[in-house]
C-alpha atoms as a PDB file:
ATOM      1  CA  UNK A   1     -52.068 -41.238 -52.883  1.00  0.00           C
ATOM      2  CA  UNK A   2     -52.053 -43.779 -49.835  1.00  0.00           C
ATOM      3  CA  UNK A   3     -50.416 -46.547 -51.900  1.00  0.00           C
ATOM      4  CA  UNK A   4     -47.668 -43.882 -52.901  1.00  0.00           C
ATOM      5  CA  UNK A   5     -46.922 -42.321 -49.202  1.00  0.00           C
ATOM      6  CA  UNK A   6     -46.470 -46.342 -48.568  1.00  0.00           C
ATOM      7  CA  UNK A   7     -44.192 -47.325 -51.092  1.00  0.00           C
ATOM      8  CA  UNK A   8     -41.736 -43.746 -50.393  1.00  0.00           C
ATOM      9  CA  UNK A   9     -42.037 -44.452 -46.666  1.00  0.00           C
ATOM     10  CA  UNK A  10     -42.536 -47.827 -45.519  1.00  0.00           C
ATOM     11  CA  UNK A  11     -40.985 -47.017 -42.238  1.00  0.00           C
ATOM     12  CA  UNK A  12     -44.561 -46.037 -41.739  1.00  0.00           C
ATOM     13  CA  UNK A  13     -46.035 -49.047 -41.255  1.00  0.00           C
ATOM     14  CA  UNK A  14     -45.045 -52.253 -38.709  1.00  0.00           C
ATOM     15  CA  UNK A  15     -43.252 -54.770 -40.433  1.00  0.00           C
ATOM     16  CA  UNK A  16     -44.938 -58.331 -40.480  1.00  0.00           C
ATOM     17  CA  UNK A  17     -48.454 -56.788 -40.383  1.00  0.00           C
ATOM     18  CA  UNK A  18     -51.612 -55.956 -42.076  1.00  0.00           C
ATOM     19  CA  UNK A  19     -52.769 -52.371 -41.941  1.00  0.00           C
ATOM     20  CA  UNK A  20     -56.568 -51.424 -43.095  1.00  0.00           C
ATOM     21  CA  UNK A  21     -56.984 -47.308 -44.013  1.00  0.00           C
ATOM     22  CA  UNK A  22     -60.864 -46.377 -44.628  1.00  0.00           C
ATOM     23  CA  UNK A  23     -60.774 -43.185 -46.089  1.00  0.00           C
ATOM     24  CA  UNK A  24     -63.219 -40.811 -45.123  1.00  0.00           C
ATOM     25  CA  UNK A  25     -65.111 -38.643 -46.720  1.00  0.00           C
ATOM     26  CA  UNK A  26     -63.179 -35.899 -48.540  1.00  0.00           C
ATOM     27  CA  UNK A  27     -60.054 -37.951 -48.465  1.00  0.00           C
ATOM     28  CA  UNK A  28     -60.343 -37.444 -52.152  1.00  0.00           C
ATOM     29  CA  UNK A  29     -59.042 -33.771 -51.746  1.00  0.00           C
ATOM     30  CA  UNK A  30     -55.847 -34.581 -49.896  1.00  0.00           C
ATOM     31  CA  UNK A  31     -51.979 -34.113 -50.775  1.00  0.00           C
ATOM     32  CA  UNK A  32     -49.152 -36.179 -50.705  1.00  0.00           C
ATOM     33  CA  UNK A  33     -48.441 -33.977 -47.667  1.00  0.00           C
ATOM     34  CA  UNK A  34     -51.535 -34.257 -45.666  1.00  0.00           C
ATOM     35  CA  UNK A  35     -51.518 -38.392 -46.414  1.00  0.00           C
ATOM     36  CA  UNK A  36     -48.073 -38.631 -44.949  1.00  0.00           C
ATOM     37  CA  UNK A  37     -48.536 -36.219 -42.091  1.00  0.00           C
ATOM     38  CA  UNK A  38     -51.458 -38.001 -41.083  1.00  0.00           C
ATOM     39  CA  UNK A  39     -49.341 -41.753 -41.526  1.00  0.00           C
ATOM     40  CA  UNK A  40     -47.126 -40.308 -39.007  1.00  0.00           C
ATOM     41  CA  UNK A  41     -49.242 -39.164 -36.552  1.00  0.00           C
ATOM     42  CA  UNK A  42     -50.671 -42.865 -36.564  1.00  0.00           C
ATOM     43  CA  UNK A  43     -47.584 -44.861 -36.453  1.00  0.00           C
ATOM     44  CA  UNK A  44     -47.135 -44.913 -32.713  1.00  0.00           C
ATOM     45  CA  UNK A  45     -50.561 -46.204 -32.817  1.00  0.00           C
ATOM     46  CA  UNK A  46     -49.686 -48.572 -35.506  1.00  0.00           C
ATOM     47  CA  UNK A  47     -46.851 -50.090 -34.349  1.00  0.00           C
ATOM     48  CA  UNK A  48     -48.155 -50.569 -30.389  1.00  0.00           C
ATOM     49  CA  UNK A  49     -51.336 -52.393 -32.040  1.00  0.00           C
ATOM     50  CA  UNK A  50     -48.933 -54.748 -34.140  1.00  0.00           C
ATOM     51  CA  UNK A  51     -46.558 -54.920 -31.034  1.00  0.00           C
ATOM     52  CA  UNK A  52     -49.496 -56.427 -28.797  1.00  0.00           C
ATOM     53  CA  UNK A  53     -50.734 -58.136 -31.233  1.00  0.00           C
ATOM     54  CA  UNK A  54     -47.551 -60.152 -31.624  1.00  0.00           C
ATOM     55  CA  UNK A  55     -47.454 -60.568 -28.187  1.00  0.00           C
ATOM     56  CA  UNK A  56     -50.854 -62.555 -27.846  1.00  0.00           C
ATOM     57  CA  UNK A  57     -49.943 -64.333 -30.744  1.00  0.00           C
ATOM     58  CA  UNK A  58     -47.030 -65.923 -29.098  1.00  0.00           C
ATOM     59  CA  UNK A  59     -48.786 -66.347 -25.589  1.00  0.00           C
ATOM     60  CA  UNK A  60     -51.732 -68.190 -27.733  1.00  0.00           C
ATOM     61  CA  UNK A  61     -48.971 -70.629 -29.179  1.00  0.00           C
ATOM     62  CA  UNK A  62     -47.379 -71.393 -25.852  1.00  0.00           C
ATOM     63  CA  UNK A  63     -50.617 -72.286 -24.489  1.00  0.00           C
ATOM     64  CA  UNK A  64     -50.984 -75.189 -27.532  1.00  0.00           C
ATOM     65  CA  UNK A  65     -51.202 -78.108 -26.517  1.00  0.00           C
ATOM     66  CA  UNK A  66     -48.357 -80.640 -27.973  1.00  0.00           C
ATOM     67  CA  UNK A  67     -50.062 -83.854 -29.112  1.00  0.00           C
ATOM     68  CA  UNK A  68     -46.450 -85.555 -28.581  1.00  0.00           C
ATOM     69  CA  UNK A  69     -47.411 -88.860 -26.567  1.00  0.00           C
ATOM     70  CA  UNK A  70     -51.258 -88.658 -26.547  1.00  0.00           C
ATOM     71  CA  UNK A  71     -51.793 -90.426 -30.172  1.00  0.00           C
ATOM     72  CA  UNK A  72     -55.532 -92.317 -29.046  1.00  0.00           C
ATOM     73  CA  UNK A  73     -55.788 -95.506 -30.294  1.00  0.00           C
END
């Protein structure tokens, strides 16, 4: 049902990121309906994880140091 709610609404989910979903017990007994109701209720969530998580991303690659001029010989 999960892989279904995804492909109809991939609005759902950040672009450019991973997303993990552990069902939990009695997920088995769920509708389309409940699925995508509770997909929506976690996007916020979702997409302000994947937001921040971009955002250290690119602080972590300005803090790289560039290995132009520093060949040892």
């Amino acid at each position: 049902m999960l892989r279904e709610v995804f492909r109809i609404n991939p609005r759902l989910f950040p672009e450019m990121s991973d997303v993990v979903v552990i069902a939990r017990s009695g997920a088995e007994r769920l509708n389309y309906g409940n699925v995508y109701e509770e997909l929506e209720k976690a996007s916020g969530a979702l997409e302000r994880a994947a937001r921040v998580s971009r955002e250290c991303t690119a602080i972590d690659i300005q803090k790289e140091p560039s290995n132009s001029g520093s060949a040892k010989k």
